[in-house]
N, C-alpha and C. Protein backbone atom coordinates (compact mmCIF):
# COMPACT_ATOMS: atom_id res chain seq x y z
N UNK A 1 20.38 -13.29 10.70
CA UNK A 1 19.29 -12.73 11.46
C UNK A 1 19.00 -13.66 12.64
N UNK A 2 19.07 -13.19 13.70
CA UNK A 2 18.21 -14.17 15.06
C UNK A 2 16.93 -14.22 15.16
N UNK A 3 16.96 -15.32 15.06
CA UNK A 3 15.57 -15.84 15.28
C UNK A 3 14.79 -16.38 16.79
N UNK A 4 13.58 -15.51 17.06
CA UNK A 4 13.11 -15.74 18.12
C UNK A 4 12.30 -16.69 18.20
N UNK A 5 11.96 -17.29 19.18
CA UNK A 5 10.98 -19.02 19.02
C UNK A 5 9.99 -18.19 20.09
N UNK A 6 9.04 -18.63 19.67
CA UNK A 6 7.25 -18.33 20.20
C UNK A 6 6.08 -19.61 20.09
N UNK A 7 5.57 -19.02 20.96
CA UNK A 7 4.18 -20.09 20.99
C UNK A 7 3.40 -19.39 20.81
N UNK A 8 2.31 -19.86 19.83
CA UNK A 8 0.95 -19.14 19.23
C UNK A 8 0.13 -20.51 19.75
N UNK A 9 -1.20 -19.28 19.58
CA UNK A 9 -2.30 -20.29 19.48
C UNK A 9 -3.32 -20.38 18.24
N UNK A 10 -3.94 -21.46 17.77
CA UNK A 10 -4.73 -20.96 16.46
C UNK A 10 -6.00 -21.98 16.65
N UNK A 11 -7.08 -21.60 16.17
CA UNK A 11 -8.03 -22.12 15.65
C UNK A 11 -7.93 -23.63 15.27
N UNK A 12 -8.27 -24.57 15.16
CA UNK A 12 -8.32 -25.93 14.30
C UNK A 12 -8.52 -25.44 13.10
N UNK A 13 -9.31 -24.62 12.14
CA UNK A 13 -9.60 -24.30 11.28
C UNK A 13 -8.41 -23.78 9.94
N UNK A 14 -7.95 -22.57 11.32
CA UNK A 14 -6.76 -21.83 10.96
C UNK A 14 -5.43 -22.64 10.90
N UNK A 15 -5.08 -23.36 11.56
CA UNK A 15 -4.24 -24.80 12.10
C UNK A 15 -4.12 -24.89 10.40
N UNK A 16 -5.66 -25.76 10.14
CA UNK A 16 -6.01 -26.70 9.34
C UNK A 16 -5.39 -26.14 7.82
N UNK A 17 -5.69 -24.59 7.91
CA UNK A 17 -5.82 -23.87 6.40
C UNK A 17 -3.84 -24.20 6.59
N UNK A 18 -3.39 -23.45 7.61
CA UNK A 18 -2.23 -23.44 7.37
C UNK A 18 -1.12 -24.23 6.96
N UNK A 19 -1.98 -25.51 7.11
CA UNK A 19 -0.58 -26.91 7.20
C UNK A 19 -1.44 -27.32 5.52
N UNK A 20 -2.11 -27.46 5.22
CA UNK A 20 -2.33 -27.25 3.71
C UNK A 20 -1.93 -26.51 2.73
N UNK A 21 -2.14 -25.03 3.32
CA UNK A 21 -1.06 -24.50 2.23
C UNK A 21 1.06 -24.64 2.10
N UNK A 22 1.25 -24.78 3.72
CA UNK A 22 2.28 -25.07 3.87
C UNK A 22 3.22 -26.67 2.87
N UNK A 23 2.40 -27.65 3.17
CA UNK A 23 2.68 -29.17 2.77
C UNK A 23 2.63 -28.29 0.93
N UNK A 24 1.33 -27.72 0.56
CA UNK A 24 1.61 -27.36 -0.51
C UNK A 24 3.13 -26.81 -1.11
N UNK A 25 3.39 -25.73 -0.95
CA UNK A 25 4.16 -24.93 -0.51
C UNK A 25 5.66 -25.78 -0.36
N UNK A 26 5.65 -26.71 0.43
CA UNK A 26 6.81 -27.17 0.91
C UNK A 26 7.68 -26.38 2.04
N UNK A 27 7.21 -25.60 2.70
CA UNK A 27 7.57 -24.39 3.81
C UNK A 27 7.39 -25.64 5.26
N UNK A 28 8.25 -25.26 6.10
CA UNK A 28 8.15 -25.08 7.66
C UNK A 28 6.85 -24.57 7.61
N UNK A 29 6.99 -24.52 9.34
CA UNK A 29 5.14 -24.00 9.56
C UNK A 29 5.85 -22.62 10.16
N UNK A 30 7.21 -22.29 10.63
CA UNK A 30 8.38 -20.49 10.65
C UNK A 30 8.03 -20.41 9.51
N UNK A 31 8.34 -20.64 8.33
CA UNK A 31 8.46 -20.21 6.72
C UNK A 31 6.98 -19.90 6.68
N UNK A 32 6.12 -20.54 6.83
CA UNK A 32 4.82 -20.12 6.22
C UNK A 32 4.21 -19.10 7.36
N UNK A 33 4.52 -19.16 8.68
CA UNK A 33 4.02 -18.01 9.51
C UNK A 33 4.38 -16.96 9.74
N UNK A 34 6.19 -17.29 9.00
CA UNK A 34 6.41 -15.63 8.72
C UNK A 34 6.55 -14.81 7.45
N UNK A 35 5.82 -15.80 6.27
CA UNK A 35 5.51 -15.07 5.33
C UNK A 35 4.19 -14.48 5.75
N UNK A 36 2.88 -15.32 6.53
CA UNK A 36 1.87 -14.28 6.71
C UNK A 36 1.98 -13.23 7.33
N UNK A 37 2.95 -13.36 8.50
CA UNK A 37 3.49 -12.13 9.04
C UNK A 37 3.73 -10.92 8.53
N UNK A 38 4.85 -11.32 7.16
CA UNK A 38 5.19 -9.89 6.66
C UNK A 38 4.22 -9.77 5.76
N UNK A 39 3.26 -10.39 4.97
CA UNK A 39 2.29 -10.03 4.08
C UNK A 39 1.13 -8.73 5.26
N UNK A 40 0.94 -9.50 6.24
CA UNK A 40 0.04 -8.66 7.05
C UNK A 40 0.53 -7.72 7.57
N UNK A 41 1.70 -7.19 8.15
CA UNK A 41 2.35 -6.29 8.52
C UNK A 41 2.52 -4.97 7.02
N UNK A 42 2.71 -5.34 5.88
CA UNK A 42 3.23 -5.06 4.75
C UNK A 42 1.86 -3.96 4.55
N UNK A 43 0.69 -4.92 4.20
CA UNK A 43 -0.97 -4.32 4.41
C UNK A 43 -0.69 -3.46 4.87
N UNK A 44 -0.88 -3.39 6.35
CA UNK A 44 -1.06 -2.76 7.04
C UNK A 44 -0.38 -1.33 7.09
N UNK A 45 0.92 -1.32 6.88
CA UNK A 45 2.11 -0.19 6.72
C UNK A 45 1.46 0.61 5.46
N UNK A 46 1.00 -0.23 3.92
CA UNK A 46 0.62 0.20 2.85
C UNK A 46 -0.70 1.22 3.64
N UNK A 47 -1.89 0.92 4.01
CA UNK A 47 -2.70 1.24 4.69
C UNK A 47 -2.15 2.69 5.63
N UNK A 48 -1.35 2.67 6.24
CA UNK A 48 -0.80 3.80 7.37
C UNK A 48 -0.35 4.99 6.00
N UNK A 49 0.15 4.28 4.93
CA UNK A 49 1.00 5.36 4.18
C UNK A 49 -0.72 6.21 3.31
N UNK A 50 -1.37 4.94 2.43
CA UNK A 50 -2.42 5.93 2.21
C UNK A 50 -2.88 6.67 3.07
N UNK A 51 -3.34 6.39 4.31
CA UNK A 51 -3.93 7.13 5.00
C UNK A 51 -3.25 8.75 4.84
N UNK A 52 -2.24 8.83 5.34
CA UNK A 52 -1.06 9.52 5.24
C UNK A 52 -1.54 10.85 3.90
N UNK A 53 -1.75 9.78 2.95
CA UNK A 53 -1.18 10.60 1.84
C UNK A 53 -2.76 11.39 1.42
N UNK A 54 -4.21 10.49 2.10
CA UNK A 54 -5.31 11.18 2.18
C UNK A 54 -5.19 12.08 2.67
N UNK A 55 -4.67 12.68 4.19
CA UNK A 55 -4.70 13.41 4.86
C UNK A 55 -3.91 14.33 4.52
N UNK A 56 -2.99 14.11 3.60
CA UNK A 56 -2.36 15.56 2.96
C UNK A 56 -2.99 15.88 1.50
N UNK A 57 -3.30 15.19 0.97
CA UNK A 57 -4.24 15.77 -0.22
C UNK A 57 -5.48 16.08 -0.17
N UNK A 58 -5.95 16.13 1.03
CA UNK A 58 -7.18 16.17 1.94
C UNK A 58 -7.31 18.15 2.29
N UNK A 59 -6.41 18.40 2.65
CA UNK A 59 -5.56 19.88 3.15
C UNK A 59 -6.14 20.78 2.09
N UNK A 60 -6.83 21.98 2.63
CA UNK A 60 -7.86 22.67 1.19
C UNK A 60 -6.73 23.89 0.96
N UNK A 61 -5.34 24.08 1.85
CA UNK A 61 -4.72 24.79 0.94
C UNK A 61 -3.82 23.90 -0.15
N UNK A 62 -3.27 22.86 -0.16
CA UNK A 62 -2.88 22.45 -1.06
C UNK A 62 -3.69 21.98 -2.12
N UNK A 63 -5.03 21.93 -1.71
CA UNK A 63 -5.64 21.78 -3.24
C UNK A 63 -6.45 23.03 -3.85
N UNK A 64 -5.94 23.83 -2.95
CA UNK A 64 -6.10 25.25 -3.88
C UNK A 64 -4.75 25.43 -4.56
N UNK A 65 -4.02 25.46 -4.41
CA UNK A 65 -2.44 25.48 -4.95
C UNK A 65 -2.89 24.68 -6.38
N UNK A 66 -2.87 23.12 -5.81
CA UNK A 66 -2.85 22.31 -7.23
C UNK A 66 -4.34 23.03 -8.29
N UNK A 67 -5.33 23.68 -7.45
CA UNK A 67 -6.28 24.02 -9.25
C UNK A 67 -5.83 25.25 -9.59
N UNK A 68 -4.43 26.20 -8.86
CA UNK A 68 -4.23 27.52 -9.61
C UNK A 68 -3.17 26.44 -10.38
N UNK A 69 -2.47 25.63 -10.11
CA UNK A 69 -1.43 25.17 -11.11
C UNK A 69 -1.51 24.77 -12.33
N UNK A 70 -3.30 24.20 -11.94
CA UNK A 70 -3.84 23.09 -13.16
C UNK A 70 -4.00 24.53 -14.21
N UNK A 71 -4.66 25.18 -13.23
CA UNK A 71 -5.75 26.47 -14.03
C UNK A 71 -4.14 27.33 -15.13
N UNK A 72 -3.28 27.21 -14.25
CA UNK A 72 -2.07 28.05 -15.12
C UNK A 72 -1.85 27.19 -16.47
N UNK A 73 -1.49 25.73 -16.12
CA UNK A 73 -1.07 24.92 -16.69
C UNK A 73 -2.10 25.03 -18.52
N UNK A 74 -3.30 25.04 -17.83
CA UNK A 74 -4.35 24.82 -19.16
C UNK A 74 -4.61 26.16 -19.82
N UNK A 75 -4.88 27.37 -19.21
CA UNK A 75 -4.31 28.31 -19.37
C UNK A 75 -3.02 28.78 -20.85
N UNK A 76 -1.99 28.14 -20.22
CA UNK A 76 -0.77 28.49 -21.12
C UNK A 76 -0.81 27.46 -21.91
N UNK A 77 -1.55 26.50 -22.20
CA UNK A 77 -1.68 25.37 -22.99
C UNK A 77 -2.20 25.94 -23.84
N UNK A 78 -3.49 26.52 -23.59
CA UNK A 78 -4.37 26.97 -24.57
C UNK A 78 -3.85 28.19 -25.05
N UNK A 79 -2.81 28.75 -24.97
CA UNK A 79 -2.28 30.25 -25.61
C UNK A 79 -1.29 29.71 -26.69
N UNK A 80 -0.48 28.21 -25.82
CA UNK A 80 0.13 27.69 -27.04
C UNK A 80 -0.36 27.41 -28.35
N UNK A 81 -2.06 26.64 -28.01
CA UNK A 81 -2.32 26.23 -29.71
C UNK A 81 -2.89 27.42 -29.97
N UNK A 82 -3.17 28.54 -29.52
CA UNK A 82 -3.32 30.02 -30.61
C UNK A 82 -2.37 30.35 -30.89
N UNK A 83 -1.63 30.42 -30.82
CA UNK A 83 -0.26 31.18 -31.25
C UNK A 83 0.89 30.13 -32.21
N UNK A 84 0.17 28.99 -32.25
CA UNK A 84 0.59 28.58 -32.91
C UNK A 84 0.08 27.23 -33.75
N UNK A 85 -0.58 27.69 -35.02
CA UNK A 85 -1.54 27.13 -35.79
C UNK A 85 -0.66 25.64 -36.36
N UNK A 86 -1.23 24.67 -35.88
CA UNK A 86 -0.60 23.53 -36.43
C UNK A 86 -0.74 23.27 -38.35
């Protein structure tokens, strides 16, 4: 993989948190900035997909669909245990 070189800027604070957990860690200060990278990117994508998946289960014809399915489902459930006495 190629690796691109950048200059950031950070906080003293943020600096501070980072080279602590890093020395912890035993990471580069690349290793530890691009694990926060993909942790925050990762969020974020997770985040885009719920959204996603609100906005389609959100949709009042598909959740009319899913309570005739449920309604069939419980329906033929309940014809099963009459018809057939345990």
């Amino acid at each position: 993989m190629a690796a691109i070189k950048m200059t950031i800027s950070l906080s003293k604070s943020l600096y501070d948190r980072l080279e602590k957990y890093r020395k912890a860690e035993k990471l580069s200060r690349s290793e530890a900035l691009a694990i926060a990278a993909e942790r925050f990117l990762a969020t974020h994508e997770e985040r885009a997909i719920m959204k996603n998946l609100d906005d389609v289960f959100a949709n009042p014809d598909l959740q009319r669909e899913q309570k005739e399915l449920s309604d069939i489902g419980t329906a033929s459930f309940q014809k099963l245990l009459e018809d057939n006495p345990w």
